[in-house]
C-alpha atoms as a PDB file:
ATOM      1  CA  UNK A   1      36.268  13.544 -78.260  1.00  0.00           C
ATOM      2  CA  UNK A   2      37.534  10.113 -78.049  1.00  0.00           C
ATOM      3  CA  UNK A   3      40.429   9.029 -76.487  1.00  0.00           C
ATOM      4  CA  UNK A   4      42.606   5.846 -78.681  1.00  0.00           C
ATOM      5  CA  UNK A   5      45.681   4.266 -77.237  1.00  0.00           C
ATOM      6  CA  UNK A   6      48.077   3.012 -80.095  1.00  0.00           C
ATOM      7  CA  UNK A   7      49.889   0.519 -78.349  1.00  0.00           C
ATOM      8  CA  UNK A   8      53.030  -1.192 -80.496  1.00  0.00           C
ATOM      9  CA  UNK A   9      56.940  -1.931 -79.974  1.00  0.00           C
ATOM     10  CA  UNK A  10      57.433  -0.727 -83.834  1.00  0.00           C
ATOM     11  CA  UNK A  11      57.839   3.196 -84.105  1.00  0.00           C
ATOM     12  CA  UNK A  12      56.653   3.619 -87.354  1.00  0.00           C
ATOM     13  CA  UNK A  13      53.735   1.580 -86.707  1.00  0.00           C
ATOM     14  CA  UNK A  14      52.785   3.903 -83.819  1.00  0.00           C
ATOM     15  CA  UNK A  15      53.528   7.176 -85.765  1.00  0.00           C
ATOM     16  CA  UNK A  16      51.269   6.303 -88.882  1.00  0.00           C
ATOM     17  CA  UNK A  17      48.376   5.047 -86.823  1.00  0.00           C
ATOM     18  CA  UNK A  18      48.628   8.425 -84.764  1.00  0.00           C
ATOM     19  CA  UNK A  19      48.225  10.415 -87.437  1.00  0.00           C
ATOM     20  CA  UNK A  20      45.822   8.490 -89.547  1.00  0.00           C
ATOM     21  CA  UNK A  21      43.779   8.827 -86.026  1.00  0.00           C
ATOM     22  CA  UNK A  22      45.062  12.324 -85.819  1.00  0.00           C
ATOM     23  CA  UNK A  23      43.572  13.257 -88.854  1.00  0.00           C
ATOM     24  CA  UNK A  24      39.834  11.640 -88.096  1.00  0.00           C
ATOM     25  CA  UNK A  25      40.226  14.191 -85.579  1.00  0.00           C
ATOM     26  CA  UNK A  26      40.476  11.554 -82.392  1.00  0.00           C
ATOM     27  CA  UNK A  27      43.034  12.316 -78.985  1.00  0.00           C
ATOM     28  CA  UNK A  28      45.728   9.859 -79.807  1.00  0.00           C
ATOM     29  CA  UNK A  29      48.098   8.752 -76.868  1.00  0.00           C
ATOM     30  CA  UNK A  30      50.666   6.063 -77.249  1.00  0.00           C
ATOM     31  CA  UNK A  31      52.880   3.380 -75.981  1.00  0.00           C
ATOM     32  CA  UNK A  32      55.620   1.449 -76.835  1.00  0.00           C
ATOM     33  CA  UNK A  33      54.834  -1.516 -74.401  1.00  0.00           C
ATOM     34  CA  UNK A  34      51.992  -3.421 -73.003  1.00  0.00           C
ATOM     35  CA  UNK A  35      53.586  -1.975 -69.447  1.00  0.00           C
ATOM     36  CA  UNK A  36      53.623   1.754 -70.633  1.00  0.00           C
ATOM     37  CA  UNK A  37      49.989   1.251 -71.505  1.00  0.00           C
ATOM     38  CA  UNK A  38      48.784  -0.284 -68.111  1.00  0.00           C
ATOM     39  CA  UNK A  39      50.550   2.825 -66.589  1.00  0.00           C
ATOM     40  CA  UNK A  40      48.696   5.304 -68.734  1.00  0.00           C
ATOM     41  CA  UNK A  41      45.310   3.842 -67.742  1.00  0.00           C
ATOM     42  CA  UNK A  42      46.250   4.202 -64.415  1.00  0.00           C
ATOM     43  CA  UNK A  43      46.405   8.082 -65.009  1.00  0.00           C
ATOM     44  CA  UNK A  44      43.468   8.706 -67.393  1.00  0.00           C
ATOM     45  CA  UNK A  45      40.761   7.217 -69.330  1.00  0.00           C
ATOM     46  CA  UNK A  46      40.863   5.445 -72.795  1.00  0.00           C
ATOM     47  CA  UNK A  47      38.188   4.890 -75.171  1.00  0.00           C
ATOM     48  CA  UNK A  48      39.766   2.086 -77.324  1.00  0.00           C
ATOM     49  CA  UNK A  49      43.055   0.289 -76.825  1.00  0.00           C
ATOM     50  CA  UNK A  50      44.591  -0.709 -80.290  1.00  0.00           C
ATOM     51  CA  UNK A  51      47.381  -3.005 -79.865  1.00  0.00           C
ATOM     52  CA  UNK A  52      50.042  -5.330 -81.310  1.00  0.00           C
ATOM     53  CA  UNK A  53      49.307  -8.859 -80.618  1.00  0.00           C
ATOM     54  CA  UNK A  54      53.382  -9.700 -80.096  1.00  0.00           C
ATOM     55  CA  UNK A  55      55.389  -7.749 -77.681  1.00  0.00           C
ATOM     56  CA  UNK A  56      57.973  -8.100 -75.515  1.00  0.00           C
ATOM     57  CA  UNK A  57      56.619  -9.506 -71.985  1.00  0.00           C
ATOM     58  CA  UNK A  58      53.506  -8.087 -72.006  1.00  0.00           C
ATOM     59  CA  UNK A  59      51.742  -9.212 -75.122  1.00  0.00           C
ATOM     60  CA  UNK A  60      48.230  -7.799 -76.775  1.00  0.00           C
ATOM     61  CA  UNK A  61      46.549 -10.897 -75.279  1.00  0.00           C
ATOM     62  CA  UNK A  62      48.043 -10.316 -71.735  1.00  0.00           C
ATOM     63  CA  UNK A  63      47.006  -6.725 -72.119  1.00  0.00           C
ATOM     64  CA  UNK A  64      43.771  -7.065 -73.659  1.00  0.00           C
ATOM     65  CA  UNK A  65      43.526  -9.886 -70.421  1.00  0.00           C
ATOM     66  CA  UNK A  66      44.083  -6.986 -67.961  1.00  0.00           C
ATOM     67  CA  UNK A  67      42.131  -4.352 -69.568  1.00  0.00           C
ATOM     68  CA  UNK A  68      38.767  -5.814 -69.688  1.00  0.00           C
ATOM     69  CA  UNK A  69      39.471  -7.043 -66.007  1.00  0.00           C
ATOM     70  CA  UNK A  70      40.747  -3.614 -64.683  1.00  0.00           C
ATOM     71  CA  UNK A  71      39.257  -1.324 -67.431  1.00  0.00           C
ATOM     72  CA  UNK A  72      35.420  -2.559 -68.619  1.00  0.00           C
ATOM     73  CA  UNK A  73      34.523   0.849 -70.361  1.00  0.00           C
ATOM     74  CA  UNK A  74      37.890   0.492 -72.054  1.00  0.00           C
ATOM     75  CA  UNK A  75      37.458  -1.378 -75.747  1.00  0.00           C
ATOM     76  CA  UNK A  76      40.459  -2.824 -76.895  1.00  0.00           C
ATOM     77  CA  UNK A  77      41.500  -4.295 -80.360  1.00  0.00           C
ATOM     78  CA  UNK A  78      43.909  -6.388 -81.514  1.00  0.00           C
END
């Protein structure tokens, strides 16, 4: 099964994305910050990375930056 990281600073933009994903039957993990998600790819792997473009500090670009640096196999959208 694959793995999708919702990554957004907006609650109820993370909750409806995880369970429209939910529902396709996907393992959904979320954070509320471009640092929160860096830390949970530290711990396991992620299929896709779906993220919010603006953010606090870390924004999508920074993150999608780091991913494909530290994470190759990791596909991230914006």
């Amino acid at each position: 099964m694959a793995t999708v990281m919702v990554v957004d600073d907006e609650p109820g933009i993370v909750e409806s994305l995880e369970k429209i994903f939910e529902r396709e039957e996907l393992s959904v993990v979320t954070a509320a910050s471009g640092e929160e998600a860096l830390a949970i790819l530290q711990k396991q792997p992620i299929d896709v990375v779906l993220t919010d473009l603006r953010m606090a500090r870390l924004t999508g670009l920074d993150l999608l930056r780091t991913v494909r640096a530290e994470y190759p196999e990791t596909e991230v959208v914006l």
